[in-house]
PDB file of N, CA and C in Angstrom:
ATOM      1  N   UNK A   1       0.851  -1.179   0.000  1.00  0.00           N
ATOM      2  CA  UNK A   1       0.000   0.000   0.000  1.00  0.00           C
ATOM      3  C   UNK A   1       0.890   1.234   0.000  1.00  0.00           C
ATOM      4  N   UNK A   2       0.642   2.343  -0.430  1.00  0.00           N
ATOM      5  CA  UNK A   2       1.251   3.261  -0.639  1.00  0.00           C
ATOM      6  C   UNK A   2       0.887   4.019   0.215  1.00  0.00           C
ATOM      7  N   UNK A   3       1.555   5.415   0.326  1.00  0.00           N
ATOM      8  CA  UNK A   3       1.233   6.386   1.056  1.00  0.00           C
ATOM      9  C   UNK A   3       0.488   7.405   0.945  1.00  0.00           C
ATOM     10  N   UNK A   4      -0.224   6.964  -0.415  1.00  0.00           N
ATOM     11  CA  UNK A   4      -1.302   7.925  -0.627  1.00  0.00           C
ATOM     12  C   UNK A   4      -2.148   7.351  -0.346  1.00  0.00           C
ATOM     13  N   UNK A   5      -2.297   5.623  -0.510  1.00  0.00           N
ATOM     14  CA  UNK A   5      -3.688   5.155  -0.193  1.00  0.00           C
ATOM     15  C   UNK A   5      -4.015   5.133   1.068  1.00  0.00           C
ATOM     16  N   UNK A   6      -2.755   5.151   2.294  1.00  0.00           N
ATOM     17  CA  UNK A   6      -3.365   5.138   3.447  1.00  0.00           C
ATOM     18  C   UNK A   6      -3.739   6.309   4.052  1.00  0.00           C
ATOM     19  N   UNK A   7      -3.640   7.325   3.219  1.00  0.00           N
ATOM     20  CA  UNK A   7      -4.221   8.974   3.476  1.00  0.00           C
ATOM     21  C   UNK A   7      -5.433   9.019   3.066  1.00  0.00           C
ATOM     22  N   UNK A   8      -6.064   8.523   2.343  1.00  0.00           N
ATOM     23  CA  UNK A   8      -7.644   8.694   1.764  1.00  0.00           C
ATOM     24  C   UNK A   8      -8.508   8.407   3.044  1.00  0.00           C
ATOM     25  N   UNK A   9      -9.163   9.442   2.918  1.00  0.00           N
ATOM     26  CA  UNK A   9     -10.223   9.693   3.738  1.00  0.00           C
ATOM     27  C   UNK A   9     -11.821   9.387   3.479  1.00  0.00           C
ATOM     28  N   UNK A  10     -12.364   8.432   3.984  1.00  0.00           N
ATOM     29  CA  UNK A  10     -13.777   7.628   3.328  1.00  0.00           C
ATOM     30  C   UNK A  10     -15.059   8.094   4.146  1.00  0.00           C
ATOM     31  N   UNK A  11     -16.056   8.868   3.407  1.00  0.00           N
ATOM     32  CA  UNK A  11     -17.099   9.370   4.270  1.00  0.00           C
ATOM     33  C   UNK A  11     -18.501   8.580   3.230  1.00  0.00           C
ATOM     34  N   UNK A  12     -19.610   8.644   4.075  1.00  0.00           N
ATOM     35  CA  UNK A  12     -21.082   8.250   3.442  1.00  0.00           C
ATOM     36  C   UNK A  12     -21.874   9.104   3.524  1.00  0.00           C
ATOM     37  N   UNK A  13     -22.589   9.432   3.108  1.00  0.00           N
ATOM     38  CA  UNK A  13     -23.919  10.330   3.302  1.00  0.00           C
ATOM     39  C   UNK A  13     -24.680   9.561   3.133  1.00  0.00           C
ATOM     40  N   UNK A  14     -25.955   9.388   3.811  1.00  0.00           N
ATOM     41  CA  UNK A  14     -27.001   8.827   3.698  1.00  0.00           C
ATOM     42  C   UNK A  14     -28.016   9.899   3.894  1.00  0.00           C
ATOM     43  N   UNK A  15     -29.411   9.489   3.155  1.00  0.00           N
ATOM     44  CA  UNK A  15     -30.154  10.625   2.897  1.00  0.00           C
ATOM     45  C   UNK A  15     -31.301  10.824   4.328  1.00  0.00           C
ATOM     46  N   UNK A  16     -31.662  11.691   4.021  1.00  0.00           N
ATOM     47  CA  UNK A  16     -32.632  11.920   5.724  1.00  0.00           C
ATOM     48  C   UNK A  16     -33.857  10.625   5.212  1.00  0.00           C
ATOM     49  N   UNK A  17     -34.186  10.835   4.532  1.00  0.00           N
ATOM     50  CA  UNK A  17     -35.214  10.028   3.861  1.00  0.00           C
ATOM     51  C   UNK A  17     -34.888   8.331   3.947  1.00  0.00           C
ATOM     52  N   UNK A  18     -33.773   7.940   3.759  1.00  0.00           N
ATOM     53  CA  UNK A  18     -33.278   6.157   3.716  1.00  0.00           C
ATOM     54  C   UNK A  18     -33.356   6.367   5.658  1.00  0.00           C
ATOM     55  N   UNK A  19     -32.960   7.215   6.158  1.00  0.00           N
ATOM     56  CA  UNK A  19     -32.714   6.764   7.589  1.00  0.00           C
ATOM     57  C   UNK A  19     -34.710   6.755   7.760  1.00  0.00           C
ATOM     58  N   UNK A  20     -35.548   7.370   7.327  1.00  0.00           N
ATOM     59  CA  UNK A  20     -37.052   7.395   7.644  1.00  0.00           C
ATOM     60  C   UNK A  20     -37.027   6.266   7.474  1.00  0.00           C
ATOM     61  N   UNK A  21     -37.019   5.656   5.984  1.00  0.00           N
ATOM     62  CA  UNK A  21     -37.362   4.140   5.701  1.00  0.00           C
ATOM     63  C   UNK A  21     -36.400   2.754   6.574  1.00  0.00           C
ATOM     64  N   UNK A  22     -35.656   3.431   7.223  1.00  0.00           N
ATOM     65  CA  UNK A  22     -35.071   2.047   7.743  1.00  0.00           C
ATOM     66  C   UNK A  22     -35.643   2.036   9.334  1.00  0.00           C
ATOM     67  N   UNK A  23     -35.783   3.112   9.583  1.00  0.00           N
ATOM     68  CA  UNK A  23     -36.754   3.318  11.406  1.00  0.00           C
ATOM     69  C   UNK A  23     -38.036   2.536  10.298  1.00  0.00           C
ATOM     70  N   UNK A  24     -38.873   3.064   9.856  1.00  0.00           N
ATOM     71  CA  UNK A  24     -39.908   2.311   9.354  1.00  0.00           C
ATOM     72  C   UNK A  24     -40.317   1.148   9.656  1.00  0.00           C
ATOM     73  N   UNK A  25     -39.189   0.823   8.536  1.00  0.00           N
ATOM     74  CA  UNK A  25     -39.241  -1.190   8.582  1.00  0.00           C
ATOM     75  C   UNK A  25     -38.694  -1.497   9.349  1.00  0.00           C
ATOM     76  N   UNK A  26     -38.307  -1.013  10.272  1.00  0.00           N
ATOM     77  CA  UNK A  26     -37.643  -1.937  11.932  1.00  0.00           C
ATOM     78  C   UNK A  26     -38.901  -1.946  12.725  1.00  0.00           C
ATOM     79  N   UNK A  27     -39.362  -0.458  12.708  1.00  0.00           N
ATOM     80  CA  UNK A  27     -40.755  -0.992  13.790  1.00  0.00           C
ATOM     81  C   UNK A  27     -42.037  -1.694  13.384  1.00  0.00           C
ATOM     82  N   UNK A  28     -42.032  -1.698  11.830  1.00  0.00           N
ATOM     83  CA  UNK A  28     -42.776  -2.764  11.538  1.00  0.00           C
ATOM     84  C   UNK A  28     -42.179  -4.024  11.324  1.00  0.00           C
ATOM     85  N   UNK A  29     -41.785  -4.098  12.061  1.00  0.00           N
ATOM     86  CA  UNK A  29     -41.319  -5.694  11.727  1.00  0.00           C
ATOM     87  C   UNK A  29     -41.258  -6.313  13.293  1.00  0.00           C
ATOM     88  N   UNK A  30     -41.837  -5.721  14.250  1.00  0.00           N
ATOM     89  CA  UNK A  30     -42.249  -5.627  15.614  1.00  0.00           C
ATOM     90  C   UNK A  30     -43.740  -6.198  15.574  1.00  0.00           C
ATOM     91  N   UNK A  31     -43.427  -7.415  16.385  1.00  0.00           N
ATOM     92  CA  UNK A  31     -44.960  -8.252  16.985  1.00  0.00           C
ATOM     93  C   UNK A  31     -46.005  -7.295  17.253  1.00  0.00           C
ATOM     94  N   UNK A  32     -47.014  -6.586  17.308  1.00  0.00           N
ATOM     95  CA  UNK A  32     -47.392  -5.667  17.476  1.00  0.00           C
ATOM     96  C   UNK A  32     -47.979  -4.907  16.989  1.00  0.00           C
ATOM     97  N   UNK A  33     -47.299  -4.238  16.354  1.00  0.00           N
ATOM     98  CA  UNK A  33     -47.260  -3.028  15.313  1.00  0.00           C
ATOM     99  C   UNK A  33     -48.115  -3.169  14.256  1.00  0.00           C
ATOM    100  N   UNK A  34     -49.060  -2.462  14.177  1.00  0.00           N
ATOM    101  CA  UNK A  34     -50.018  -2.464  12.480  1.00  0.00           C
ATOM    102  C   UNK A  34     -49.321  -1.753  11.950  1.00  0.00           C
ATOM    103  N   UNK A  35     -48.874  -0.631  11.819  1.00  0.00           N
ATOM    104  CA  UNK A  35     -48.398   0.413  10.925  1.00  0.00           C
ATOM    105  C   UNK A  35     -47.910   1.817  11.779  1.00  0.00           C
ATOM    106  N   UNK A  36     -47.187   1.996  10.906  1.00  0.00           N
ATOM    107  CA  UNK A  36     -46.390   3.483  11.613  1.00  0.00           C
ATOM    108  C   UNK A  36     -47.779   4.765  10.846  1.00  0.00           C
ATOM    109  N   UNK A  37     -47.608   4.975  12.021  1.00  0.00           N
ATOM    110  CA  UNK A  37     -48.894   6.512  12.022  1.00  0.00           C
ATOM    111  C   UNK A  37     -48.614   7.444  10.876  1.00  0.00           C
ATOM    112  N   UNK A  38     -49.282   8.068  10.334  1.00  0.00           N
ATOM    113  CA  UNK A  38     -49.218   8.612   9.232  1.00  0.00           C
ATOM    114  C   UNK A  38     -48.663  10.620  10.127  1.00  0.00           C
ATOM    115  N   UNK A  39     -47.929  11.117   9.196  1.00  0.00           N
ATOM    116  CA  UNK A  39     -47.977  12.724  10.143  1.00  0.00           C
ATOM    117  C   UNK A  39     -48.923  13.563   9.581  1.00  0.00           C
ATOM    118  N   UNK A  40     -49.053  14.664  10.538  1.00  0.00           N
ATOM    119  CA  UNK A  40     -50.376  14.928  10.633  1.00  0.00           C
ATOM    120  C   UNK A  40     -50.179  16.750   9.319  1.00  0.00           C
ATOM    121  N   UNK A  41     -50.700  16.593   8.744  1.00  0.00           N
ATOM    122  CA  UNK A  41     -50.347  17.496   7.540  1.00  0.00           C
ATOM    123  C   UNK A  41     -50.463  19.071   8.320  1.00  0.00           C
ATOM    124  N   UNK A  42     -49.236  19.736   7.980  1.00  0.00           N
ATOM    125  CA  UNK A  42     -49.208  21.170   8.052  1.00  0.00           C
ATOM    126  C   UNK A  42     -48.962  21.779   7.147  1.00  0.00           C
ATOM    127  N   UNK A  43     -49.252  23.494   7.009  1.00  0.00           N
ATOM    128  CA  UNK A  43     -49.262  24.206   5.979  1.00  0.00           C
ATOM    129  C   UNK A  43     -47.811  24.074   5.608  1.00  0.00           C
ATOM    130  N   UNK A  44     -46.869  24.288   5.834  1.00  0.00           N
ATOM    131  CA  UNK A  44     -45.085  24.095   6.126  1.00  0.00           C
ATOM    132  C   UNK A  44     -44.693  23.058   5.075  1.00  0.00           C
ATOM    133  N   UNK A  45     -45.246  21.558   5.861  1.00  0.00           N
ATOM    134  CA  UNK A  45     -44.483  20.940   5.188  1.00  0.00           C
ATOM    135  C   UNK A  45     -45.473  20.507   3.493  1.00  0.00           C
ATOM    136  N   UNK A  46     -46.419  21.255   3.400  1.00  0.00           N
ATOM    137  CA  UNK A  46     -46.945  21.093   2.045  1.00  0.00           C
ATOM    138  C   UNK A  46     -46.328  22.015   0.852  1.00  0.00           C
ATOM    139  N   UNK A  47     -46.056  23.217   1.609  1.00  0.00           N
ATOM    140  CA  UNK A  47     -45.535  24.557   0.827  1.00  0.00           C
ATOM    141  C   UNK A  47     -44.126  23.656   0.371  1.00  0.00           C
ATOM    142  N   UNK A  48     -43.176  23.216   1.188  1.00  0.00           N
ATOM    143  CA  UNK A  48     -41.786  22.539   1.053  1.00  0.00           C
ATOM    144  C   UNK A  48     -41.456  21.590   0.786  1.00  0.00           C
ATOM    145  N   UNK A  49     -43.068  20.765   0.097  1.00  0.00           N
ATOM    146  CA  UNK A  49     -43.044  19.208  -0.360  1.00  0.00           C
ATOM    147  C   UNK A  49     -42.292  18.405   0.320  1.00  0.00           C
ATOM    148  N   UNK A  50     -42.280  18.833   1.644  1.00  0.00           N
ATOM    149  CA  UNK A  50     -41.627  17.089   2.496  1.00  0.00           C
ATOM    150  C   UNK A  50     -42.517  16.530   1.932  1.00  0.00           C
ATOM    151  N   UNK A  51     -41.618  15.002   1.741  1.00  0.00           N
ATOM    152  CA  UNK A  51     -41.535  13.487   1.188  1.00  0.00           C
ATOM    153  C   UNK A  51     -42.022  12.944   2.208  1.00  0.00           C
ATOM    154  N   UNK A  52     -41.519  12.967   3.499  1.00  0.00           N
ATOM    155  CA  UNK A  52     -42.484  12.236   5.112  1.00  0.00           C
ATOM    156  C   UNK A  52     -43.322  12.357   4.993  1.00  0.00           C
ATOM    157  N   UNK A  53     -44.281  11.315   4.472  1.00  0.00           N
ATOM    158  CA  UNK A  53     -45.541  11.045   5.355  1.00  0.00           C
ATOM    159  C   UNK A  53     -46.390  10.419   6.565  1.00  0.00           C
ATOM    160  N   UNK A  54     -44.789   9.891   7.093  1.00  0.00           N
ATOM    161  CA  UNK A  54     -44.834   8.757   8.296  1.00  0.00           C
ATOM    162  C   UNK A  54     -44.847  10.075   9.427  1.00  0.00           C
ATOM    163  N   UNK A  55     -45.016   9.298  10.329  1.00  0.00           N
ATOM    164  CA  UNK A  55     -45.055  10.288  11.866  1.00  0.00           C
ATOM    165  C   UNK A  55     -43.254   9.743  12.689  1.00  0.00           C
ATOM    166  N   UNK A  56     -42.188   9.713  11.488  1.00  0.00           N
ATOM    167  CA  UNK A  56     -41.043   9.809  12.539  1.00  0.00           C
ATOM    168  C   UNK A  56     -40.531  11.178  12.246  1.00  0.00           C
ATOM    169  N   UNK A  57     -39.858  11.485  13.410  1.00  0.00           N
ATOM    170  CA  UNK A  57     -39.304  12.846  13.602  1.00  0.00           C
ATOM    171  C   UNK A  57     -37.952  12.094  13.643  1.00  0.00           C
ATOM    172  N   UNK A  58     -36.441  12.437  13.429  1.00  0.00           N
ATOM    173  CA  UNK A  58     -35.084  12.487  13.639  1.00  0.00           C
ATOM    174  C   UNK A  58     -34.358  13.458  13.775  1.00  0.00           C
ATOM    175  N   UNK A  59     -33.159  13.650  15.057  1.00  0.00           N
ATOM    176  CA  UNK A  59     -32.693  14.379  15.128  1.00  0.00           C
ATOM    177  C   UNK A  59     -31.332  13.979  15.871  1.00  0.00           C
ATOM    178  N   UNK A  60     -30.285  14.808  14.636  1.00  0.00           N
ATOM    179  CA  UNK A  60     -28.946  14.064  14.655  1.00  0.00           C
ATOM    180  C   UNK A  60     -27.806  15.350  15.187  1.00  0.00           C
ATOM    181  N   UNK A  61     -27.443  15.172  16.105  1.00  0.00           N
ATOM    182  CA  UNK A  61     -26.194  15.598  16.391  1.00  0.00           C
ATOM    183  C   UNK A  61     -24.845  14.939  16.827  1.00  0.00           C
ATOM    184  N   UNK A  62     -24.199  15.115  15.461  1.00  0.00           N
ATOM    185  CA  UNK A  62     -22.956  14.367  15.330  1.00  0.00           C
ATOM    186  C   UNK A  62     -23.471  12.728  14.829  1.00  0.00           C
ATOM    187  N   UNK A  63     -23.047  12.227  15.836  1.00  0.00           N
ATOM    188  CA  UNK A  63     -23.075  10.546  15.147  1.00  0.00           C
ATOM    189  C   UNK A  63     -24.404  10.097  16.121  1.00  0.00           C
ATOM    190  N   UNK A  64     -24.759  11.025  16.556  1.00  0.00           N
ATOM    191  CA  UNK A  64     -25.880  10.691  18.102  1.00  0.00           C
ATOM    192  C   UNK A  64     -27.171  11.002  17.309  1.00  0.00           C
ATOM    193  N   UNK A  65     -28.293  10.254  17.293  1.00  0.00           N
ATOM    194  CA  UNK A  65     -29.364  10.137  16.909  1.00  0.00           C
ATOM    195  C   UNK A  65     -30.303  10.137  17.399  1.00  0.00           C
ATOM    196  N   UNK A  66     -31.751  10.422  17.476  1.00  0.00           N
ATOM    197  CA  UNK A  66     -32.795  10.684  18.591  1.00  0.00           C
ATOM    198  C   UNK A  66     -33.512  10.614  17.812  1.00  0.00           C
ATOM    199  N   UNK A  67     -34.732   9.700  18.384  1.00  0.00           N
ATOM    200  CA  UNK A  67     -35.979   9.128  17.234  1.00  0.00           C
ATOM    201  C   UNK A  67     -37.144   9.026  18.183  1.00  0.00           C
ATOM    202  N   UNK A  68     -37.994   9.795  17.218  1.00  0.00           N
ATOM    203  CA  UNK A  68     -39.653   9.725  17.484  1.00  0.00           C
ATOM    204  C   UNK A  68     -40.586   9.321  16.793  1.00  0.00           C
ATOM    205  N   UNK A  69     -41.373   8.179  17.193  1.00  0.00           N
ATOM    206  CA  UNK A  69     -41.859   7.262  15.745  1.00  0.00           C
ATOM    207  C   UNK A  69     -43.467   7.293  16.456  1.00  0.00           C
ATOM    208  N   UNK A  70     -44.380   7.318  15.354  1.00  0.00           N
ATOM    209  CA  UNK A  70     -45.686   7.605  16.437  1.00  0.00           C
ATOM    210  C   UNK A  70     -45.947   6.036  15.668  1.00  0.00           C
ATOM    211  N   UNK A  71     -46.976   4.868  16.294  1.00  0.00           N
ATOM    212  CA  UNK A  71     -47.263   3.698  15.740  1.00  0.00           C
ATOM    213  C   UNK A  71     -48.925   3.516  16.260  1.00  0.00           C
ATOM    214  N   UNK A  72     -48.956   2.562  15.129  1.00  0.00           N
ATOM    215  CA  UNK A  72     -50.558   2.355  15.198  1.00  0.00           C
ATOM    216  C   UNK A  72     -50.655   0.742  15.798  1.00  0.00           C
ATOM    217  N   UNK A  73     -51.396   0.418  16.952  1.00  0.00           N
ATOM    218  CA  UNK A  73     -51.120  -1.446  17.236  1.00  0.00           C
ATOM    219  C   UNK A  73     -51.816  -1.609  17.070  1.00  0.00           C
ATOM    220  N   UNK A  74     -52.012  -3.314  16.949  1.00  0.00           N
ATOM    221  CA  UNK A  74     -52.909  -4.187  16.680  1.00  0.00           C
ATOM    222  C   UNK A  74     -53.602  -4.490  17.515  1.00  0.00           C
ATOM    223  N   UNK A  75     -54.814  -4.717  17.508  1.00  0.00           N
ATOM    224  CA  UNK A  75     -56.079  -5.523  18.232  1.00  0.00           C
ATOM    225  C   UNK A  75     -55.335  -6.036  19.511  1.00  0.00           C
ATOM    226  N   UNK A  76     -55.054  -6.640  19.498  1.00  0.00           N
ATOM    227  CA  UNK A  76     -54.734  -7.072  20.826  1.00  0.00           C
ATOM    228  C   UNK A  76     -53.064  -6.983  21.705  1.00  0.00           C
ATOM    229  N   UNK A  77     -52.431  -6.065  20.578  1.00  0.00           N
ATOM    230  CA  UNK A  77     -51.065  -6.358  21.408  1.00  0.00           C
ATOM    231  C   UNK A  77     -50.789  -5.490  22.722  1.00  0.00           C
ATOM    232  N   UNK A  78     -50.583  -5.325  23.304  1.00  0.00           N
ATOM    233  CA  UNK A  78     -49.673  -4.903  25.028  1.00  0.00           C
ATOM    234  C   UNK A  78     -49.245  -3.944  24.471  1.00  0.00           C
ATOM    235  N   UNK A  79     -49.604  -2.711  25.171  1.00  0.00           N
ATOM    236  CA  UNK A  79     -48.739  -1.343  24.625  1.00  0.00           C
ATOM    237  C   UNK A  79     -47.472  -1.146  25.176  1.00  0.00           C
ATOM    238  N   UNK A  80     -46.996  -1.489  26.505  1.00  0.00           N
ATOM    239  CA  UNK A  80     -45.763  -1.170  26.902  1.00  0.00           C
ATOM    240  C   UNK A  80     -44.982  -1.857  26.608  1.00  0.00           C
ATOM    241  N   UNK A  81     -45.191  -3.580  26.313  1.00  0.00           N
ATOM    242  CA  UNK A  81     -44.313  -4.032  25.632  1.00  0.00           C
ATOM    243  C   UNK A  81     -43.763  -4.285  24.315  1.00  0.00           C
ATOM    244  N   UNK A  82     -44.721  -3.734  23.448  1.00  0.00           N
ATOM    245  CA  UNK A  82     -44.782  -3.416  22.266  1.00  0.00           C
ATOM    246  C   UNK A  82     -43.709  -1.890  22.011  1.00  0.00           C
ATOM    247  N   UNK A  83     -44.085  -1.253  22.502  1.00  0.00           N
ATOM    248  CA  UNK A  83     -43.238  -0.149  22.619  1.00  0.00           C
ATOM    249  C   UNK A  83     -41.837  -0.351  23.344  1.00  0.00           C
ATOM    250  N   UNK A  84     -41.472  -0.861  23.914  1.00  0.00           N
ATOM    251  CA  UNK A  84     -40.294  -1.176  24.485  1.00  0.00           C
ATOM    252  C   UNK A  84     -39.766  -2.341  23.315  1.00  0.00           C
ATOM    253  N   UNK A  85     -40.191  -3.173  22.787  1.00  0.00           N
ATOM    254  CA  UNK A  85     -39.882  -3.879  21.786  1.00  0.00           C
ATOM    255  C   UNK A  85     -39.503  -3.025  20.044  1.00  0.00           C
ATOM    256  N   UNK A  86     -40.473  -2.518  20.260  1.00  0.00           N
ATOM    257  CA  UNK A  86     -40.209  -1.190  18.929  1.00  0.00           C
ATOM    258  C   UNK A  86     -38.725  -0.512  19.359  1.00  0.00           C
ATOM    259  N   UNK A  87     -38.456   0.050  20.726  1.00  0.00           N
ATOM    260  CA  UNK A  87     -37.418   1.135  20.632  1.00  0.00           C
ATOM    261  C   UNK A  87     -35.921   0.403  20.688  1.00  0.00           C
ATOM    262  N   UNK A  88     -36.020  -1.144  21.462  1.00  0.00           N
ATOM    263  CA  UNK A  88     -34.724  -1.857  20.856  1.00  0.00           C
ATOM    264  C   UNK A  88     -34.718  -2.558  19.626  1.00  0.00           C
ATOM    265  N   UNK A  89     -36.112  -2.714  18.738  1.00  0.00           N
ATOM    266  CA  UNK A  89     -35.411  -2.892  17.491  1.00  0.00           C
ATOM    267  C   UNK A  89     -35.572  -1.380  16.798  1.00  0.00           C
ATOM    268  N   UNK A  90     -35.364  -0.884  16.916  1.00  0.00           N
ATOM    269  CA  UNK A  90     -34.648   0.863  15.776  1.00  0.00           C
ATOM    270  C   UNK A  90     -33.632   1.167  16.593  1.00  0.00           C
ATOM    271  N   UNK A  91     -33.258   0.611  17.887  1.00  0.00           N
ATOM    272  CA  UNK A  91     -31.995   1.156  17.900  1.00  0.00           C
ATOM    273  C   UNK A  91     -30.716  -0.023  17.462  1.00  0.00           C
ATOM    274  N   UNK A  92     -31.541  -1.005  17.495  1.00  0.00           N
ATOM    275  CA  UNK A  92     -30.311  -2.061  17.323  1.00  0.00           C
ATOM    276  C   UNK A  92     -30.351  -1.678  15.696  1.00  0.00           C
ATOM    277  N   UNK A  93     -31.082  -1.514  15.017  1.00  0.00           N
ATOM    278  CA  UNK A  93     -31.186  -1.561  13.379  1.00  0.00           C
ATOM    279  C   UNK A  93     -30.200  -0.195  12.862  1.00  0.00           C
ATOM    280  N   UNK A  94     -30.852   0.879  13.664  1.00  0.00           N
ATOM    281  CA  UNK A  94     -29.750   1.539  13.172  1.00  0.00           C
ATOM    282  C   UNK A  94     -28.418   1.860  13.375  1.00  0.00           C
ATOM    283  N   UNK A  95     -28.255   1.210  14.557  1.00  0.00           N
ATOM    284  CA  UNK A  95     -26.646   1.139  15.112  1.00  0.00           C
ATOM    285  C   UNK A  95     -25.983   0.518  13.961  1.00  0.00           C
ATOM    286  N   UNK A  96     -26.154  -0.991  13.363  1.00  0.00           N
ATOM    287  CA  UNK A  96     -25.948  -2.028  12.835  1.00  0.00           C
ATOM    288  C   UNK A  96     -26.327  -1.379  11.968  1.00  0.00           C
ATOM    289  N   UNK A  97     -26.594  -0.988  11.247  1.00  0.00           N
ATOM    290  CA  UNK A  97     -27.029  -0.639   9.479  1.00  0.00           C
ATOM    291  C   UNK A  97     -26.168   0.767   9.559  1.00  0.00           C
ATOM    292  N   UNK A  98     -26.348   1.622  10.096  1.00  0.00           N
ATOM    293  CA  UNK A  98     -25.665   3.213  10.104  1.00  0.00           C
ATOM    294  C   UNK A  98     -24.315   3.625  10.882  1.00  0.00           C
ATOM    295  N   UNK A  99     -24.190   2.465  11.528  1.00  0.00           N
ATOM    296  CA  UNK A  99     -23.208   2.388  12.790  1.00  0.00           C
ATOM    297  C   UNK A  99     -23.245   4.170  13.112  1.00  0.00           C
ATOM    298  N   UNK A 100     -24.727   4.405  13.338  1.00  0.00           N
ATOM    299  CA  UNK A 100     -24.998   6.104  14.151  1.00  0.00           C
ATOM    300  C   UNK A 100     -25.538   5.062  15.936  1.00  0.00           C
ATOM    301  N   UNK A 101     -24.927   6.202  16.880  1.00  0.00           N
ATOM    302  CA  UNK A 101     -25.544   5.697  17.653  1.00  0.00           C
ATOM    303  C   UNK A 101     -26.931   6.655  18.859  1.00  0.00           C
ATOM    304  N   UNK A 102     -27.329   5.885  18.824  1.00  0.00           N
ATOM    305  CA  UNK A 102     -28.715   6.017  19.244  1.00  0.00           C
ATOM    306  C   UNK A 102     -29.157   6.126  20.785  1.00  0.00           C
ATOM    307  N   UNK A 103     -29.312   7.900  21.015  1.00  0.00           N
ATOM    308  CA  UNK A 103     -29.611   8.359  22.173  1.00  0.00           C
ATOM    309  C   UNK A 103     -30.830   7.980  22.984  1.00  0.00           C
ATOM    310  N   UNK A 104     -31.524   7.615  21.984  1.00  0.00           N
ATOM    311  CA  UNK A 104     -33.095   7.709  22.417  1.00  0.00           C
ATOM    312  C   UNK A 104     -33.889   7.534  21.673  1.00  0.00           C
ATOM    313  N   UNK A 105     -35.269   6.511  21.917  1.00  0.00           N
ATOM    314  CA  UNK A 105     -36.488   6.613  20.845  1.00  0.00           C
ATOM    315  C   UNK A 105     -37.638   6.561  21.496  1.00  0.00           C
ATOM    316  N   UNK A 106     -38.266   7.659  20.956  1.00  0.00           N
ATOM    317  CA  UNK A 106     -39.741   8.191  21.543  1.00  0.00           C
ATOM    318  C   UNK A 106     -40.503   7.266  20.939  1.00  0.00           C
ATOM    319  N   UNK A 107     -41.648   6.623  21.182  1.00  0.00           N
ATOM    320  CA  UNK A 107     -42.444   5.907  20.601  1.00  0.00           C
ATOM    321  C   UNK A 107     -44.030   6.326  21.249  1.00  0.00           C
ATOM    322  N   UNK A 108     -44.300   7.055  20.761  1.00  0.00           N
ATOM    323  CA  UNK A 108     -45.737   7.447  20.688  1.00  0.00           C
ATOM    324  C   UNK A 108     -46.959   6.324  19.825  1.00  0.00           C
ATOM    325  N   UNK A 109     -47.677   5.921  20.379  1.00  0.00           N
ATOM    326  CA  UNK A 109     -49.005   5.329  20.462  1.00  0.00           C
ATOM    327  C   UNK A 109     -49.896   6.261  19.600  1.00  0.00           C
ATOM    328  N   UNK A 110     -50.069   5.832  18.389  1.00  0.00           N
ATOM    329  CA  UNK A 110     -51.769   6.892  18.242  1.00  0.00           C
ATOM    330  C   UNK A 110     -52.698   6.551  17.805  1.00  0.00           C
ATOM    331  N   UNK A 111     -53.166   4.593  17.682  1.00  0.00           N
ATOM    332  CA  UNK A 111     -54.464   4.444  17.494  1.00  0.00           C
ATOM    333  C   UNK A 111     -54.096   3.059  17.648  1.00  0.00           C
ATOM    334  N   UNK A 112     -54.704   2.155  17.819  1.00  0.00           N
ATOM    335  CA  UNK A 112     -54.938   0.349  17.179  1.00  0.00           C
ATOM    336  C   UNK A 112     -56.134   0.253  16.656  1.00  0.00           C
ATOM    337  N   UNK A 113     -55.699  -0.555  16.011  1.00  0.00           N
ATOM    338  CA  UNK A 113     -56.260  -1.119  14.463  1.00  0.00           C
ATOM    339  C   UNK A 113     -57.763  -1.750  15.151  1.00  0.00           C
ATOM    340  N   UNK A 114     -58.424  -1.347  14.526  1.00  0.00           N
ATOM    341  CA  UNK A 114     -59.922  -1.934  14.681  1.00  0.00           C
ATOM    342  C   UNK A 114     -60.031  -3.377  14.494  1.00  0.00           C
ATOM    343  N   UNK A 115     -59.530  -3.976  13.621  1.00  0.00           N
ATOM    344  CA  UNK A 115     -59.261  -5.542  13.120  1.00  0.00           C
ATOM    345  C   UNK A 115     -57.699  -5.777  12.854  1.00  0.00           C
TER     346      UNK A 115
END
């Protein structure tokens, strides 16, 4: 190896949008879970065509991550353990997929599924 190759410096960007879809499919993929809550439309984000239509919020400082995911459960599942099951799988998913690590995840409740 040379001495230029061990000077190269390797960065990723990942888009705000792939980190939405990967919280997504982690908490749906939770015993539980019907669907991640839809967000609730404001004048703001219509004027600025946000792409979110899910109810997660993210917020990143530095490599530290903080997640708020609102979810819809099923008929009969346990809310606290459902929710405690949701917030270690998005944090294990995105540690392991983003190697970002993960301060915290809000998991807000906002309806179960009728059937």
């Amino acid at each position: 190896m040379s001495q230029f190759d061990s000077n190269i410096n390797k960065s990723l960007r990942v888009s705000q949008d792939v980190v939405i879809d990967i919280i997504a499919n982690a908490a749906m993929e939770v015993d539980g879970v019907y669907a991640v809550a839809s967000a609730k439309k404001k004048p703001k984000n219509l004027i600025l065509k946000d792409k979110n239509t899910r109810d997660i919020k993210i917020e990143l400082a530095g490599d530290v991550l903080a997640v708020t995911v609102g979810v819809i459960l099923e008929r009969d599942a346990k809310a606290v353990i459902t929710a405690e099951n949701v917030q270690n799988k998005i944090k294990s998913t995105v540690q392991n997929m983003l190697n970002l690590t993960v301060a915290k995840v809000n998991v807000n409740i906002r309806d179960a599924a009728a059937e």
